[in-house]
Protein backbone atom coordinates (compact mmCIF):
# COMPACT_ATOMS: atom_id res chain seq x y z
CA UNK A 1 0.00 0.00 0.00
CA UNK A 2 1.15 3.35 -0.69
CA UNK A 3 -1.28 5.99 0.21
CA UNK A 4 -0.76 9.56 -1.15
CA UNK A 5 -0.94 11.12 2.62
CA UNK A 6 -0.09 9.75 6.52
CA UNK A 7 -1.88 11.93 8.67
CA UNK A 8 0.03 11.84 12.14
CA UNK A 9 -1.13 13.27 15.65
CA UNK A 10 1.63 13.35 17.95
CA UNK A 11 3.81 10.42 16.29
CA UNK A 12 6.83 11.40 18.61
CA UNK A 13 4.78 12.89 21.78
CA UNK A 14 6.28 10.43 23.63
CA UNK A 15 9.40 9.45 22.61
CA UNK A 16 12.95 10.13 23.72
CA UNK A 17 15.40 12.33 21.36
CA UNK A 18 16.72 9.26 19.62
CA UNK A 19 13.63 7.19 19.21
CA UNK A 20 12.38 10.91 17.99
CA UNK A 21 15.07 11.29 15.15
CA UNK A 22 14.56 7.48 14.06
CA UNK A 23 11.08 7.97 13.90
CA UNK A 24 11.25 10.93 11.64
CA UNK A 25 14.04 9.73 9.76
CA UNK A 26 11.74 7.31 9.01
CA UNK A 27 8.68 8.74 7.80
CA UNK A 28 11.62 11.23 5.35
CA UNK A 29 12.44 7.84 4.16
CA UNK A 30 9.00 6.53 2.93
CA UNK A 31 8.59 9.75 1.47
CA UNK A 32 11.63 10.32 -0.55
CA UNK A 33 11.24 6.39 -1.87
CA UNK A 34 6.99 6.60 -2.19
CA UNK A 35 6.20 9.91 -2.80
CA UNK A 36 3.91 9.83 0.30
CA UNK A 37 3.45 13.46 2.28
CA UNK A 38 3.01 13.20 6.15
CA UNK A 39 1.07 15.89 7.52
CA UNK A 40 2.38 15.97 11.21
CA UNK A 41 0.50 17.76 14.35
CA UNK A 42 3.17 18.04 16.70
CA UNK A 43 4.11 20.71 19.88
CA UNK A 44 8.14 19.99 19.11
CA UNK A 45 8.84 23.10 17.51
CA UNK A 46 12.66 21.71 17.29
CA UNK A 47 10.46 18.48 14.47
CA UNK A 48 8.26 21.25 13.08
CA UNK A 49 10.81 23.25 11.59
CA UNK A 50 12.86 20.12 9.89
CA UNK A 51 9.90 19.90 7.82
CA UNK A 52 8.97 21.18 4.47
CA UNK A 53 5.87 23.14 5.88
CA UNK A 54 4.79 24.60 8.68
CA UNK A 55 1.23 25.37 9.21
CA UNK A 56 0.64 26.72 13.12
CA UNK A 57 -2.99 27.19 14.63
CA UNK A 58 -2.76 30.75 16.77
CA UNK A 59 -5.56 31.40 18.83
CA UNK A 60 -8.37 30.50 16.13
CA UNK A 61 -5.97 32.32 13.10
CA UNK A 62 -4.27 29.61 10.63
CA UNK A 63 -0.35 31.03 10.18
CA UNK A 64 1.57 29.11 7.50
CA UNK A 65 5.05 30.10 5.85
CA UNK A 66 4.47 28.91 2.84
């Protein structure tokens, strides 16, 4: 199966910093070898910003950077 989109919630919420980077090295893997996009919800600003696209929910307002 390779679907066009993983939706995640959280997929490192509780993980240590290694487990962290495996994970997301990971999920850069599939998609560089699939094509498949992740769209990741996370707090870890640190994850957020290794990512192509960030997309942040302020107070009701939807802030993206492109």
């Amino acid at each position: 199966m390779s679907p066009p989109l993983i939706l995640t919630d959280e997929p490192t919420g509780n993980l240590d910093t290694k487990a962290t980077q495996s994970v997301f090295a990971l999920m850069c893997e599939i998609s560089a070898a699939s094509g498949t996009a992740f769209l990741l919800v996370t707090h870890n600003l640190a994850l957020a910003h290794r990512c192509d696209r960030i997309i942040e929910l302020v107070d009701g307002q939807v802030l993206g950077n492109g």
